[in-house]
C-alpha atoms as a PDB file:
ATOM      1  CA  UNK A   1      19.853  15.916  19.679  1.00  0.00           C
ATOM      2  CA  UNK A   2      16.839  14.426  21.408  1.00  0.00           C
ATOM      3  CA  UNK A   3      14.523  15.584  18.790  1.00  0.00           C
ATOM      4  CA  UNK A   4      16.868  12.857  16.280  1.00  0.00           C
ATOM      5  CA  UNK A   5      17.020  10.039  18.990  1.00  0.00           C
ATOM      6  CA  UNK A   6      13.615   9.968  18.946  1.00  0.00           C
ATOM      7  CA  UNK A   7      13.188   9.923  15.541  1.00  0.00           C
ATOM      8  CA  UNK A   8      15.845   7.253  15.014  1.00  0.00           C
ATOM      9  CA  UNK A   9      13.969   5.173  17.636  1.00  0.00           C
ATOM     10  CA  UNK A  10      10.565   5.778  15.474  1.00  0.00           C
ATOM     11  CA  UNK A  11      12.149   4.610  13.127  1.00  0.00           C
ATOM     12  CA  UNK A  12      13.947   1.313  14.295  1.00  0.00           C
ATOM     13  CA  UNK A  13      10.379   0.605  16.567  1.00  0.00           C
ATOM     14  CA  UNK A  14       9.067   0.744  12.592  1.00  0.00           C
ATOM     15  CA  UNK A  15      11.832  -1.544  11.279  1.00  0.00           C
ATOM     16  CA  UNK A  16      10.883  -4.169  13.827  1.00  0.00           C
ATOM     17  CA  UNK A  17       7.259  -4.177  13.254  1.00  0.00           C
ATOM     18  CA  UNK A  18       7.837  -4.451   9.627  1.00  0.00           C
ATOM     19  CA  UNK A  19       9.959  -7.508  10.111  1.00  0.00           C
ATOM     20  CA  UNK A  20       7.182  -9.030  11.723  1.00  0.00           C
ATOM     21  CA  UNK A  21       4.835  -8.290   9.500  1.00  0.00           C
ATOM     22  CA  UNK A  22       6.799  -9.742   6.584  1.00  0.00           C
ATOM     23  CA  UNK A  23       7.698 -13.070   8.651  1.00  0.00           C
ATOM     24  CA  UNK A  24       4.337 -13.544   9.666  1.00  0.00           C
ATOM     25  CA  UNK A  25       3.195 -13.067   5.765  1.00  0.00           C
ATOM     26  CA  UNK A  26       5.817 -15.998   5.083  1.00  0.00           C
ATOM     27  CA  UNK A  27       5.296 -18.634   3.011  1.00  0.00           C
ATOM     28  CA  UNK A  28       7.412 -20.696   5.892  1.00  0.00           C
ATOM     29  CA  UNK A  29       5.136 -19.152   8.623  1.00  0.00           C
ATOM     30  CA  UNK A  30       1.850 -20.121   6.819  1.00  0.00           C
ATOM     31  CA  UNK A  31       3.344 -23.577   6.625  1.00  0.00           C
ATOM     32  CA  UNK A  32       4.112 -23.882  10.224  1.00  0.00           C
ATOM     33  CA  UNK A  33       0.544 -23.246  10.677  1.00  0.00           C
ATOM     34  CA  UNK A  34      -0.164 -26.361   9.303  1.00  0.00           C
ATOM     35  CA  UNK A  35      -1.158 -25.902   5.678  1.00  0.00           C
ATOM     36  CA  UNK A  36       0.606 -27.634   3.100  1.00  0.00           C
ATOM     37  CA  UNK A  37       1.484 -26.944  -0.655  1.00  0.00           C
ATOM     38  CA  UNK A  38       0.430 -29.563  -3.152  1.00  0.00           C
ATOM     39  CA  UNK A  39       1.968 -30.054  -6.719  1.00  0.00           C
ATOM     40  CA  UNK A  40       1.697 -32.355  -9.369  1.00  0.00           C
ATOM     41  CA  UNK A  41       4.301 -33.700 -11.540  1.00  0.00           C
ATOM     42  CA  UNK A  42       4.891 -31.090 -13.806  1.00  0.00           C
ATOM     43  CA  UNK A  43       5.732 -28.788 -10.455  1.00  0.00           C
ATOM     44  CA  UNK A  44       1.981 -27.242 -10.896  1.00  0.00           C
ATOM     45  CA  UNK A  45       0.256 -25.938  -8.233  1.00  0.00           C
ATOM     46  CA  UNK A  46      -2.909 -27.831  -7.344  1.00  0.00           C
ATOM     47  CA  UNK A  47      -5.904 -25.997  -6.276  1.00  0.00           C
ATOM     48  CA  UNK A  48      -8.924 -28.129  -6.957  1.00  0.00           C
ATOM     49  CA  UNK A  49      -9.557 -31.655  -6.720  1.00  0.00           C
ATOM     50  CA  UNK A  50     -10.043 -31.394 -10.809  1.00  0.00           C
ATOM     51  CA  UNK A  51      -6.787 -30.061 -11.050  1.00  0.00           C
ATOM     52  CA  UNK A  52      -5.717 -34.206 -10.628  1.00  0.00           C
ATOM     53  CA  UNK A  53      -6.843 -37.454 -11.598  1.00  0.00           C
ATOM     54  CA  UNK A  54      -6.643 -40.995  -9.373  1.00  0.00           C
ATOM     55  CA  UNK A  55      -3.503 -42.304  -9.757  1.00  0.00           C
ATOM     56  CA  UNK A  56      -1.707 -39.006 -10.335  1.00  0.00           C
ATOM     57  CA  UNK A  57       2.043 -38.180  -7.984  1.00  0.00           C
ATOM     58  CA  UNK A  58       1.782 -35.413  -5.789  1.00  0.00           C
ATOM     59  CA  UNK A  59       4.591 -33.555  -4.195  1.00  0.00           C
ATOM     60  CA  UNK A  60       3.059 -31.977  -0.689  1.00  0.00           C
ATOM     61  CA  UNK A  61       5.189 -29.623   1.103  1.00  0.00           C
ATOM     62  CA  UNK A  62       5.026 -29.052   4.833  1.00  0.00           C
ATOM     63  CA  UNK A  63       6.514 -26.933   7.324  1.00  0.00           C
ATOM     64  CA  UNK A  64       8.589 -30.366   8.284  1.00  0.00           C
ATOM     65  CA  UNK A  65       9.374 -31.538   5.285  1.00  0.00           C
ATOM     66  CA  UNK A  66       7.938 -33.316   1.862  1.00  0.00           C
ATOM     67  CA  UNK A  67       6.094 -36.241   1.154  1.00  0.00           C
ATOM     68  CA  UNK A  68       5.412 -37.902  -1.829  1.00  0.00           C
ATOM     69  CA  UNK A  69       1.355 -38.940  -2.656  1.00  0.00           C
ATOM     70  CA  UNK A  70      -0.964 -40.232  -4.909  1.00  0.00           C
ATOM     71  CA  UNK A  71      -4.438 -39.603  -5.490  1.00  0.00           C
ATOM     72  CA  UNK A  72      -6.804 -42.165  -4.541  1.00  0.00           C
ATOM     73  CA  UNK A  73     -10.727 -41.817  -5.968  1.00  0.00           C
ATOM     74  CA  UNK A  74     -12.496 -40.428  -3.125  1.00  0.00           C
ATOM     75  CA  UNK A  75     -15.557 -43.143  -2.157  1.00  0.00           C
ATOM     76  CA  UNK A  76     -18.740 -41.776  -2.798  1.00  0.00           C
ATOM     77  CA  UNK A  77     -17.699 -38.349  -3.400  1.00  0.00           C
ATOM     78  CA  UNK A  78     -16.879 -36.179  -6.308  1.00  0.00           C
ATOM     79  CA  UNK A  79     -13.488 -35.080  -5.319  1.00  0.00           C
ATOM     80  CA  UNK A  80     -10.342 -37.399  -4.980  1.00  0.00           C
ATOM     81  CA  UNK A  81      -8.398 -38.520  -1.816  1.00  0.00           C
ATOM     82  CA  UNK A  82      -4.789 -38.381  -1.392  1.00  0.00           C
ATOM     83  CA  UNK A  83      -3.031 -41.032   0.049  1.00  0.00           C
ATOM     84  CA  UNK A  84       0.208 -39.923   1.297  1.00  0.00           C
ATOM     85  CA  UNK A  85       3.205 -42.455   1.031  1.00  0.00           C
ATOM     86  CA  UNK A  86       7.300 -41.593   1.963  1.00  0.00           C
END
């Protein structure tokens, strides 16, 4: 009988870890930490400053919320800005 309590407390001490392990692997706990997903238009992903023109919507997701952006040309650079609107 104690041999199977311990097991089954193994095993739940396992469960828990696990659970932390996936929530910290989140897409909602990555956000939290203060990155952001950025799409375009169509809904794809984007990446690389190439990946959008100036001018082009963006759709950037936070841990907060959404906002809606548009790419501004970057001065001097050879990337774009964003410039992030409500």
């Amino acid at each position: 009988r104690s041999a199977l309590t311990a097991r089954l407390q193994r095993g739940g001490d396992e469960v828990v870890h696990l659970r932390r392990q996936v929530a910290a692997l989140s897409p909602a706990a990555t956000l939290a930490r203060g990155y952001a997903v950025v799409q375009d238009a169509a809904g794809r992903l984007v990446t690389a400053p190439g990946d959008v023109a100036a001018g082009d919507p963006l759709r950037v997701r936070l841990s907060g919320g959404e906002l809606a952006a548009r790419v501004e040309p970057a001065a001097g650079a050879a990337g774009s800005a964003v410039a992030a609107g409500a």
